[in-house]
C-alpha atoms as a PDB file:
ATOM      1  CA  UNK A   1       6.374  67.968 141.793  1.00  0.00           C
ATOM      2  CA  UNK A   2       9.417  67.781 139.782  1.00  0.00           C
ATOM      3  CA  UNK A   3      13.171  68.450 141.344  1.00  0.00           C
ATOM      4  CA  UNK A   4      12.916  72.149 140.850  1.00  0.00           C
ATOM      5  CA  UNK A   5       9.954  71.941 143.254  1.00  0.00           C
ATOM      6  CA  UNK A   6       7.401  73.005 140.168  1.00  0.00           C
ATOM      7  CA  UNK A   7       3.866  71.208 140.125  1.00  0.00           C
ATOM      8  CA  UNK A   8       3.552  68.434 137.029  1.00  0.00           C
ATOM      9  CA  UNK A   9       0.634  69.029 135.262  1.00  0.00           C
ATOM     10  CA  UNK A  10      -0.525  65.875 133.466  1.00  0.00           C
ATOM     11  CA  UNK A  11      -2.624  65.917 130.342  1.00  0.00           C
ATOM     12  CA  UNK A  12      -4.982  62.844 129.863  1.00  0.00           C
ATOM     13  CA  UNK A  13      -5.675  62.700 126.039  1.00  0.00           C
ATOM     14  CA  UNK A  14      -8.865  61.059 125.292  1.00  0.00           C
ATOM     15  CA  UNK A  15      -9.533  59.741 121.423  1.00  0.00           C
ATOM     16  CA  UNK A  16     -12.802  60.552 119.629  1.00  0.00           C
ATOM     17  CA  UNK A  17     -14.690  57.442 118.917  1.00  0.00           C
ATOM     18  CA  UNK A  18     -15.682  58.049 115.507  1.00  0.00           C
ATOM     19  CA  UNK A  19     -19.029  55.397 115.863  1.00  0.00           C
ATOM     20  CA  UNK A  20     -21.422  58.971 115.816  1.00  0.00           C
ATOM     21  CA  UNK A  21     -19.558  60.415 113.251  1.00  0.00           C
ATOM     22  CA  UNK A  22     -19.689  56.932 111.106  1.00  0.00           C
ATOM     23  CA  UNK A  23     -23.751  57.043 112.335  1.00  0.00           C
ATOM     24  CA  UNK A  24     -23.763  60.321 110.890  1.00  0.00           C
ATOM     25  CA  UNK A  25     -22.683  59.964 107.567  1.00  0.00           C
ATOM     26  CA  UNK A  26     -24.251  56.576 107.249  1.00  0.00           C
ATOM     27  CA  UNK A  27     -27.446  58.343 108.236  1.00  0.00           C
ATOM     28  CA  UNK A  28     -27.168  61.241 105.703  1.00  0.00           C
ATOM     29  CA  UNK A  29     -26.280  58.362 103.165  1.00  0.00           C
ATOM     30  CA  UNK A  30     -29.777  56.622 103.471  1.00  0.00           C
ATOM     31  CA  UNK A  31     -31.646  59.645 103.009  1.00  0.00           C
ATOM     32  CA  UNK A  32     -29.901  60.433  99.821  1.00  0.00           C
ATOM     33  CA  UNK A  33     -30.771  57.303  98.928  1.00  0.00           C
ATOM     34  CA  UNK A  34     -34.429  57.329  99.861  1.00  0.00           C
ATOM     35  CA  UNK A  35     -34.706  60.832  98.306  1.00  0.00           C
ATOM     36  CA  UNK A  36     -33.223  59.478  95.020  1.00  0.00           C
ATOM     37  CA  UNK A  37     -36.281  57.016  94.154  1.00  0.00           C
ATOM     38  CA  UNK A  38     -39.186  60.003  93.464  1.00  0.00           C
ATOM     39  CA  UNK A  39     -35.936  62.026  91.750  1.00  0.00           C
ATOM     40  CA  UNK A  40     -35.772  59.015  88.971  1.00  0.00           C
ATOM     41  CA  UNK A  41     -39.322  58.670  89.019  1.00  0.00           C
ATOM     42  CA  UNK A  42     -40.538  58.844  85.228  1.00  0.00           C
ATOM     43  CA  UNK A  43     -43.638  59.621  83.131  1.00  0.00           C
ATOM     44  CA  UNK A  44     -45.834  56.768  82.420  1.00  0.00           C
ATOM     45  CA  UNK A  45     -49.217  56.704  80.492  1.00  0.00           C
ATOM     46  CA  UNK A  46     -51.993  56.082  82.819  1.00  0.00           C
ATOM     47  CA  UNK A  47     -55.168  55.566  79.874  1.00  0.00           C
ATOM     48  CA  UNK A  48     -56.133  56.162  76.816  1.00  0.00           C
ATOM     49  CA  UNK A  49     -59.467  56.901  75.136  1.00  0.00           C
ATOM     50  CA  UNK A  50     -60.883  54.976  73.612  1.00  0.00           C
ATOM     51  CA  UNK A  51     -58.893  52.211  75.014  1.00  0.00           C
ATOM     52  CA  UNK A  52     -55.696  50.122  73.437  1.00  0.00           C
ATOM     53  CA  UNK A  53     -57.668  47.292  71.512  1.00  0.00           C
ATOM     54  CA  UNK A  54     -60.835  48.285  71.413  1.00  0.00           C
ATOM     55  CA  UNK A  55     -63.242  47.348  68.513  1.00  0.00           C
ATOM     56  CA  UNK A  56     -65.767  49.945  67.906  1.00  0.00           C
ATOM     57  CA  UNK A  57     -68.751  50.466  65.825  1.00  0.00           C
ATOM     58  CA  UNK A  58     -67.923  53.660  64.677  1.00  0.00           C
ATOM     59  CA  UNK A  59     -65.249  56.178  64.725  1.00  0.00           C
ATOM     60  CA  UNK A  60     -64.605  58.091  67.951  1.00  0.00           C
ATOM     61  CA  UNK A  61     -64.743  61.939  67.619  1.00  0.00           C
ATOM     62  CA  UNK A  62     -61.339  61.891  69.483  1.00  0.00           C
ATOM     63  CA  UNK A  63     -58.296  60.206  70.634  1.00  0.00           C
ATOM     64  CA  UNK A  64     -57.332  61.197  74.051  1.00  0.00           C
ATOM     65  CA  UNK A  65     -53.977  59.646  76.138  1.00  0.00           C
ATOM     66  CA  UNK A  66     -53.128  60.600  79.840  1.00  0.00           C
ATOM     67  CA  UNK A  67     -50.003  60.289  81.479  1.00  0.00           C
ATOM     68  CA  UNK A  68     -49.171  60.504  85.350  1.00  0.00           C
ATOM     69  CA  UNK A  69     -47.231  63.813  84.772  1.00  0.00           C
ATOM     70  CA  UNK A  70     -47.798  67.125  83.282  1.00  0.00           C
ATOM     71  CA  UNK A  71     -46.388  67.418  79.745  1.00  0.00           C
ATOM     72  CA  UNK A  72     -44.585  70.244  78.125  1.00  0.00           C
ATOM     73  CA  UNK A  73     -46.030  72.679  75.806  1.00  0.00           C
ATOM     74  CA  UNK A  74     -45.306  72.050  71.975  1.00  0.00           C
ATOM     75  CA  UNK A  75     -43.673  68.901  72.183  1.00  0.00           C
ATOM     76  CA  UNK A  76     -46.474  66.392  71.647  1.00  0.00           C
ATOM     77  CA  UNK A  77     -47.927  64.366  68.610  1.00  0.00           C
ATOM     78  CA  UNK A  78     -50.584  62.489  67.485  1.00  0.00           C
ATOM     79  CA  UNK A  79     -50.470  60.238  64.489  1.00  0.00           C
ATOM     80  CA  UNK A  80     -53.317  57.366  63.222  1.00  0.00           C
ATOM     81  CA  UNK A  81     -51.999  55.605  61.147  1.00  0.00           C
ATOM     82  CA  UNK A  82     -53.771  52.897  58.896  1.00  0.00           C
ATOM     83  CA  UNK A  83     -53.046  48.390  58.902  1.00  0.00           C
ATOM     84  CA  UNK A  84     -50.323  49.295  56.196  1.00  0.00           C
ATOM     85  CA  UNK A  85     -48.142  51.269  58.434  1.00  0.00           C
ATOM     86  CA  UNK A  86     -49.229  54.253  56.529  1.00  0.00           C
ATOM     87  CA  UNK A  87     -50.036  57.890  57.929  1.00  0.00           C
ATOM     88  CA  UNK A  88     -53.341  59.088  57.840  1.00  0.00           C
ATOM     89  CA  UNK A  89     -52.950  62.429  59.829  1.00  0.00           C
ATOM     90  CA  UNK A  90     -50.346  63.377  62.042  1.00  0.00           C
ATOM     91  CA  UNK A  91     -50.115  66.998  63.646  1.00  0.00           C
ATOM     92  CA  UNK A  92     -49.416  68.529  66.721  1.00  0.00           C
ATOM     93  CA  UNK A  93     -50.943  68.316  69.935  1.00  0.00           C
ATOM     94  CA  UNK A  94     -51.185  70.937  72.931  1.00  0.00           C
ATOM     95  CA  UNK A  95     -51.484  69.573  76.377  1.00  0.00           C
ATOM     96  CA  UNK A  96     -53.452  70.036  78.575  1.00  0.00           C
ATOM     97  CA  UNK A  97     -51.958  69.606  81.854  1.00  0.00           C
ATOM     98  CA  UNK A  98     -51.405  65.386  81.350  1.00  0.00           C
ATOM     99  CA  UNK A  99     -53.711  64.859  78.965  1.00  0.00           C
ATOM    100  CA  UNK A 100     -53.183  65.132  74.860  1.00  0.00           C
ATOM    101  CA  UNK A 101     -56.224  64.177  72.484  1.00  0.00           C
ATOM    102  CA  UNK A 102     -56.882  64.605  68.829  1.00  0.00           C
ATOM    103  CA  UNK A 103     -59.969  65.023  66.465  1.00  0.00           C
ATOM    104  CA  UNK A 104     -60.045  61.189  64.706  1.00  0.00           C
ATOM    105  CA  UNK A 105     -59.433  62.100  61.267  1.00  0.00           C
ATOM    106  CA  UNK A 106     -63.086  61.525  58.312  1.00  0.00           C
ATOM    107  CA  UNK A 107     -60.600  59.715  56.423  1.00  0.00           C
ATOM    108  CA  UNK A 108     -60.177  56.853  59.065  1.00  0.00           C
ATOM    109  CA  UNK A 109     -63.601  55.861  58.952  1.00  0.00           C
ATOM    110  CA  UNK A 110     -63.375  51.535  59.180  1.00  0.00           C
ATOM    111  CA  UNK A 111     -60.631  49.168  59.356  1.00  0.00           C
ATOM    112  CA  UNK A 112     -57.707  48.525  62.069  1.00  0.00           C
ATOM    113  CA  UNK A 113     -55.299  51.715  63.505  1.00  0.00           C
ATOM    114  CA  UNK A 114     -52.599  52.578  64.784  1.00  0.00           C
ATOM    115  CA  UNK A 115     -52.748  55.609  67.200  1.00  0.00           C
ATOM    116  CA  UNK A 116     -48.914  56.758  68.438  1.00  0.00           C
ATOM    117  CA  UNK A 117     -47.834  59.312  70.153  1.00  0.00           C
ATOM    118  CA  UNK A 118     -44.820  61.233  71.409  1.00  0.00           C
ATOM    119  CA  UNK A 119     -44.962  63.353  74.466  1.00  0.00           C
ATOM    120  CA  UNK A 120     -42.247  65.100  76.537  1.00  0.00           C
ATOM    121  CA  UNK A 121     -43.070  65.046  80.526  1.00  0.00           C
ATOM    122  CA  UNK A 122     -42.195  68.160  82.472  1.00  0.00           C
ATOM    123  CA  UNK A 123     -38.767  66.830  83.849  1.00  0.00           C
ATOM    124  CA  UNK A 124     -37.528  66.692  80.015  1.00  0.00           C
ATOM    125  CA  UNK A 125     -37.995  63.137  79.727  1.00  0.00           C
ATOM    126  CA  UNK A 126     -39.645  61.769  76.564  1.00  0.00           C
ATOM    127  CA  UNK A 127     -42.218  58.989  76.146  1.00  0.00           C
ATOM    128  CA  UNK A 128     -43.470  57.552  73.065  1.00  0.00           C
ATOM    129  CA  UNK A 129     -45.769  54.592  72.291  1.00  0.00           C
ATOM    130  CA  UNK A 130     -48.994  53.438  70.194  1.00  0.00           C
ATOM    131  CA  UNK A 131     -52.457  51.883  70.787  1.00  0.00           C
ATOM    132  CA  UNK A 132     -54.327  49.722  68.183  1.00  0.00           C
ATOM    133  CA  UNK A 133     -58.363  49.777  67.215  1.00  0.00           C
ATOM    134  CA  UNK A 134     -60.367  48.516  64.860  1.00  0.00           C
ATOM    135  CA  UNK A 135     -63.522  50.482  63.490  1.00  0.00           C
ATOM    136  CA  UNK A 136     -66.346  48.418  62.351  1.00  0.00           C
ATOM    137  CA  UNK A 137     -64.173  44.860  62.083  1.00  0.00           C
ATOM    138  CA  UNK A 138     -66.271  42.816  64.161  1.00  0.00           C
ATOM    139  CA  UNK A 139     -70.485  43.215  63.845  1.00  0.00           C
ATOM    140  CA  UNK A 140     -70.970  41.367  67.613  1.00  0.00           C
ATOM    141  CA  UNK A 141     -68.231  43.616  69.311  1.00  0.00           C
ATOM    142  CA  UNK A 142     -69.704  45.080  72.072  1.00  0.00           C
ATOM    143  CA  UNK A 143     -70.860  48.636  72.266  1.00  0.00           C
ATOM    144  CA  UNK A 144     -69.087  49.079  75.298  1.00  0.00           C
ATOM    145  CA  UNK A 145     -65.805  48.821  73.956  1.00  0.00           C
ATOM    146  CA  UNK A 146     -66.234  52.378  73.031  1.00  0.00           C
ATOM    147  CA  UNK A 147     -67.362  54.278  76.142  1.00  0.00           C
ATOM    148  CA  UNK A 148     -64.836  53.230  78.347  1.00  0.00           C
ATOM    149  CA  UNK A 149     -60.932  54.708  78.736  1.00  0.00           C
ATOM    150  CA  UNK A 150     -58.479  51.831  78.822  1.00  0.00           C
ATOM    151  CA  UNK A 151     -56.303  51.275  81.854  1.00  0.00           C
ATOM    152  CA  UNK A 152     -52.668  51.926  80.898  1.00  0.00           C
ATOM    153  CA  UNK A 153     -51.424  51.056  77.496  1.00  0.00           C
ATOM    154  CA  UNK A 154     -48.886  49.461  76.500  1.00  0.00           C
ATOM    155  CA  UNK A 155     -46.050  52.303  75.470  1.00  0.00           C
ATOM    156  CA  UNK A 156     -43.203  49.256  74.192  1.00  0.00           C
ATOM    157  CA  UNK A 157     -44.500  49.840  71.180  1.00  0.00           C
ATOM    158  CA  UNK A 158     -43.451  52.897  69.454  1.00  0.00           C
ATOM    159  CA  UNK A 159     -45.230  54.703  66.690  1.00  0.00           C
ATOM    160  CA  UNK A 160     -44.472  53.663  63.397  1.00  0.00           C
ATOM    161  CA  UNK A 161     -41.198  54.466  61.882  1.00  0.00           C
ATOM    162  CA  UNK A 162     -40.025  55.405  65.044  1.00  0.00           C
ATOM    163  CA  UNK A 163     -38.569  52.952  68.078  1.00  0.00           C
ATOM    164  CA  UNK A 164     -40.242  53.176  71.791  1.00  0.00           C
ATOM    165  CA  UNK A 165     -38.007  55.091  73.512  1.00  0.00           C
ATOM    166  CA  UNK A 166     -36.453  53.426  76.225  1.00  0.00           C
ATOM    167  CA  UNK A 167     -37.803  53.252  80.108  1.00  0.00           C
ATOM    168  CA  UNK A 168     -34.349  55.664  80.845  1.00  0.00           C
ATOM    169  CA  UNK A 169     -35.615  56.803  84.182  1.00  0.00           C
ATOM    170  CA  UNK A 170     -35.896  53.117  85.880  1.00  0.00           C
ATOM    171  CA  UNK A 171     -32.100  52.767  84.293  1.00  0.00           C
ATOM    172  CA  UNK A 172     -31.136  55.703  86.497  1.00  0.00           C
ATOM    173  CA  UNK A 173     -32.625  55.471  89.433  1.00  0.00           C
ATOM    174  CA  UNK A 174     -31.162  51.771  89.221  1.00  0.00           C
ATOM    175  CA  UNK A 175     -28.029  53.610  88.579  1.00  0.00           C
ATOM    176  CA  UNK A 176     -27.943  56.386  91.267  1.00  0.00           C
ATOM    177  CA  UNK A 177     -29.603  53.790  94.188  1.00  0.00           C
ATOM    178  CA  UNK A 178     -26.100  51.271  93.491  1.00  0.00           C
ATOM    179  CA  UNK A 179     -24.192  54.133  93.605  1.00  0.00           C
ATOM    180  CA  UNK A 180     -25.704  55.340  96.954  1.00  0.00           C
ATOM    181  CA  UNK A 181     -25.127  51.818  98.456  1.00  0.00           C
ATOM    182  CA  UNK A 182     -21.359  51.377  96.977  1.00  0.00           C
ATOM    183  CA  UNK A 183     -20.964  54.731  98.735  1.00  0.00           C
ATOM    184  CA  UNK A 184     -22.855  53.921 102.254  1.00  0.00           C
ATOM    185  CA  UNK A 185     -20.839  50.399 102.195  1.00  0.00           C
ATOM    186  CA  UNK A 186     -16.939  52.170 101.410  1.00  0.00           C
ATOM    187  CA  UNK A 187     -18.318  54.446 104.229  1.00  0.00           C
ATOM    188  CA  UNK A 188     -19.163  52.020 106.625  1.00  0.00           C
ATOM    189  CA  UNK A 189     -15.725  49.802 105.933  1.00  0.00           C
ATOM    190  CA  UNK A 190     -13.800  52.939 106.599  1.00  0.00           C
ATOM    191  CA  UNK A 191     -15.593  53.978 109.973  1.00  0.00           C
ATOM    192  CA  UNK A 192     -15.196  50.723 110.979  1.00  0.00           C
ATOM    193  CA  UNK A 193     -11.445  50.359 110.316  1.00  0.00           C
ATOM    194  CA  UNK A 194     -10.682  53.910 111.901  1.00  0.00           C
ATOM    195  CA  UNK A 195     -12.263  52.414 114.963  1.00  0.00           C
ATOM    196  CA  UNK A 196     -10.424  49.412 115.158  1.00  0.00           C
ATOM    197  CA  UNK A 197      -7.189  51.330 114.659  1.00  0.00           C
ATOM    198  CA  UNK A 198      -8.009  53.868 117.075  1.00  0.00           C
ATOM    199  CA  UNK A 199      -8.796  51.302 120.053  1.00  0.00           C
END
């Protein structure tokens, strides 16, 4: 009691330790993080038909590529294109769901090709690239060679007269997955330095 004879009520002030509010946000950090690596993810061409390479005996009736996404509607090509680096037939494609193929043009009926294409994958990203065959170049090829679809070819190379385009979503999800940890880490030093200050 104080001198008036009045009770003295005291307060006991406790401070927040801010470790599960730091564990929180650190937490929430790592999932953006986690969820950015399918979010970058990118279009990539799974096989083409016949296969990047491949010496045949004859011409194919078609030229097919797949991809690992679905493409967009009226956005693909197909182009053959002779030794030279001259077109031979080039027109648009439709896709169907991840796959794009063309008739092989009568005109392209022996000697070594260039097949490119340019495709456009759902999430607007664009993907461009060629395969090489030869028709009738070698007599002891084997007949194989012809049947089979390729595993995935190499896209660096972009059709003729026009560069590869570049592997942009690896760039950004290297981007946004830095980002995420310079973030997490100017998180962490903070939480840590409130904590200290607060003891």
């Amino acid at each position: 009691m104080d001198e008036d004879g009045e009770p003295i009520v005291i307060i006991a002030r406790t401070r927040q330790r801010p470790s599960g509010v730091a564990l929180g946000i650190v937490v929430a950090a790592f999932s953006l993080l986690v969820a950015a690596g399918p979010a970058a993810a990118h279009t990539d061409l799974v096989s083409s038909d016949p296969a990047d390479g491949a010496v045949l005996a004859t011409a194919p009736p078609a030229v097919s590529f797949t991809f690992s996404e679905s493409l967009l509607p009226d956005t693909a090509t197909i182009s053959v294109n002779d030794a030279g680096g001259n077109v031979i037939a080039s027109s648009p494609v439709e896709p169907d769901g991840a796959t794009v193929s063309a008739p092989w043009p009568a005109e392209a009926a022996a000697g070594t090709f260039q097949v490119a294409y340019r495709v456009v994958a759902e999430d607007g990203h664009p993907l461009t690239g060629a395969i090489t065959i030869a028709i009738d170049a070698v007599a002891s090829a084997p007949a194989s060679s012809a049947a089979s679809p390729s595993p995935a070819a190499s896209a660096t190379q972009g059709p003729v007269g026009e560069p590869a385009e570049p592997a942009r979503g690896v760039a950004g999800a290297l981007v946004v997955t830095v980002l995420i940890a310079v973030v997490v880490l100017a998180i962490v030093a903070a939480a840590v330095t409130w904590r200290r200050r607060s003891s």
